[in-house]
Protein backbone atom coordinates (compact mmCIF):
# COMPACT_ATOMS: atom_id res chain seq x y z
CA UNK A 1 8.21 1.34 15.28
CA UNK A 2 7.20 3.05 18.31
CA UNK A 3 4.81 5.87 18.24
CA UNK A 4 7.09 9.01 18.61
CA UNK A 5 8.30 7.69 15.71
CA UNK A 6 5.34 7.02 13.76
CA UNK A 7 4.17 10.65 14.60
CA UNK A 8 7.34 12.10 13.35
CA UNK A 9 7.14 10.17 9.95
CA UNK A 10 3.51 11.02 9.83
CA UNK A 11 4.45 14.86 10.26
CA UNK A 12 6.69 14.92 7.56
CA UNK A 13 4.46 13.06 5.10
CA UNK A 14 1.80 16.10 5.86
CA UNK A 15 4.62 18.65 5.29
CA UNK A 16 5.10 16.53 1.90
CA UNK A 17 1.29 16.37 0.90
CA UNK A 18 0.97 19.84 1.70
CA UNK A 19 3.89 20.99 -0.18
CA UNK A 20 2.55 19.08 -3.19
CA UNK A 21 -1.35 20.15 -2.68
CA UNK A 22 0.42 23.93 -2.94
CA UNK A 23 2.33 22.68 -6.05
CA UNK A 24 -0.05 21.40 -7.90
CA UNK A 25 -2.51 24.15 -6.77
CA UNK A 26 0.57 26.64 -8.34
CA UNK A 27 0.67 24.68 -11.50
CA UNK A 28 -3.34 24.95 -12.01
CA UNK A 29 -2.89 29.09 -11.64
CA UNK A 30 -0.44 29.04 -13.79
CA UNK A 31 -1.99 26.67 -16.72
CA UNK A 32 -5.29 29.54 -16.35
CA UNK A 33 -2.63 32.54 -17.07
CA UNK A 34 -1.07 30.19 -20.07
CA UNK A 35 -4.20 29.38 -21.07
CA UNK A 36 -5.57 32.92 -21.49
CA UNK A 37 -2.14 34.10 -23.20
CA UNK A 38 -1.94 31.37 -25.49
CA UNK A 39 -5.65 32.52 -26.56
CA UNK A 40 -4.91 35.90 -26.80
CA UNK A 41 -1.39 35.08 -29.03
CA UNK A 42 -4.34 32.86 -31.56
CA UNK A 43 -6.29 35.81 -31.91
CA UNK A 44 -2.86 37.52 -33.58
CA UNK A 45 -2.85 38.30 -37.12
CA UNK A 46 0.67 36.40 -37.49
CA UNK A 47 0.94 32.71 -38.22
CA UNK A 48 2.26 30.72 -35.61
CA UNK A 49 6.12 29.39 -36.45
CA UNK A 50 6.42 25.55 -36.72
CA UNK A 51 8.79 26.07 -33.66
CA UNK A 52 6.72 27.74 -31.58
CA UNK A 53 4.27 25.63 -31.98
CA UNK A 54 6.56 22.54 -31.17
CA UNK A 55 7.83 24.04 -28.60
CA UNK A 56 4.23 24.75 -26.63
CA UNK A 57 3.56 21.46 -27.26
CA UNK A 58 6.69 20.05 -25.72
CA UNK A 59 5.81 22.44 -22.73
CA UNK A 60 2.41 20.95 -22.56
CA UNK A 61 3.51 17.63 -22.19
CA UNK A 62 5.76 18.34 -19.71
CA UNK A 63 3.55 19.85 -17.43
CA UNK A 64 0.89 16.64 -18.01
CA UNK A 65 4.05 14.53 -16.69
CA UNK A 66 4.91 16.96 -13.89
CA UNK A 67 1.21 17.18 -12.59
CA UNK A 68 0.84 13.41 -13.47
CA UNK A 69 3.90 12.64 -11.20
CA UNK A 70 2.57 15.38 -8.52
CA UNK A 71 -0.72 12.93 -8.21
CA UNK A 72 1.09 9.84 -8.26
CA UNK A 73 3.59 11.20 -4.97
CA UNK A 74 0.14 12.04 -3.91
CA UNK A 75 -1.33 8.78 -3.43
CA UNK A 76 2.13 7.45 -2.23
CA UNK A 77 1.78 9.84 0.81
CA UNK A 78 -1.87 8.77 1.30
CA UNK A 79 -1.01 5.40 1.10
CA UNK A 80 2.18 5.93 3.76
CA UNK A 81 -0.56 7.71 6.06
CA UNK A 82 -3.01 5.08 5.93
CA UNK A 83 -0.01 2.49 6.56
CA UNK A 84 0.86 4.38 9.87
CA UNK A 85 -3.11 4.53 10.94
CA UNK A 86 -3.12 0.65 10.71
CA UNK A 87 -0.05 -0.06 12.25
CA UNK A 88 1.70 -1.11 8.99
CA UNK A 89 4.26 1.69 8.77
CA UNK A 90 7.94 1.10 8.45
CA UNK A 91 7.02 -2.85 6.95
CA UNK A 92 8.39 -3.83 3.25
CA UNK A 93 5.25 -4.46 1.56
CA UNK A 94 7.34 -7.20 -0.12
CA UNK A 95 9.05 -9.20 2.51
CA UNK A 96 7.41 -7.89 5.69
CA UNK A 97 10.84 -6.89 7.24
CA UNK A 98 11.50 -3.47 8.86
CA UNK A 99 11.89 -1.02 6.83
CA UNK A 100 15.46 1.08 7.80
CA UNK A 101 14.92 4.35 9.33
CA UNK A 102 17.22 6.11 7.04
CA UNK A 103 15.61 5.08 4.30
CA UNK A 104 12.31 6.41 5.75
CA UNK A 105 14.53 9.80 6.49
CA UNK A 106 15.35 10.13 2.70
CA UNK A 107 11.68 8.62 1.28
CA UNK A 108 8.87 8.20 4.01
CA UNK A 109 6.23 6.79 1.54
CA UNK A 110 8.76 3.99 0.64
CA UNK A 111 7.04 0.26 0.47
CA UNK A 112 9.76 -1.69 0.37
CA UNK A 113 13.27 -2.10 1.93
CA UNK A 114 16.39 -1.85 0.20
CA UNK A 115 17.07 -4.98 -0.85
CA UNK A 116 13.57 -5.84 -2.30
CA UNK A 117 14.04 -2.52 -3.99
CA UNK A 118 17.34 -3.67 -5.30
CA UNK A 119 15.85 -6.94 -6.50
């Protein structure tokens, strides 16, 4: 892959990581504000319903996963930028051959081509 390319793919992984950093920054605001609601909803004089409890728990969960997933696209996008530093950007990681440029397009931290993805 030639470098014009290699700049362009590492441009858009930077958009991506940033995009994330801001989402994940978002998500820890936003777990400070539930936090401080949920305490303030304890300190009612009402018992909590069974549902509402299940469903604050089912929200909790989700947002582990969703930050979980956040960090794990994280490292992808690291990885993908440390690829292009060393000059091992666009290679499957299993088979060594080029990885296609539309593929890149749609996911720029892939690791493998489409057929060793397939397989």
């Amino acid at each position: 892959m030639d470098k014009s390319k290699q700049y362009y793919f590492k441009n858009k992984l930077l958009q991506e990581k940033n995009r994330i950093l801001k989402l994940v920054e978002d998500m820890k605001r936003n777990e400070i504000t539930d936090m401080y609601e949920e305490m303030a909803d304890e300190l009612s004089t009402f018992d909590n319903h069974p549902g509402d409890i299940a469903s604050i728990r089912s929200d909790l969960e989700r947002g582990a996963y969703q930050k979980e997933n956040e960090h794990r696209m994280l490292r992808k996008i690291e990885d993908a930028i440390h690829s292009i530093e060393e000059g091992k950007y666009g290679r499957c990681a299993n088979c060594g051959q080029s990885i296609s440029e539309e593929r890149l397009e749609v996911i720029p931290y892939a690791r493998t081509c489409v057929g060793c993805k397939e397989s």
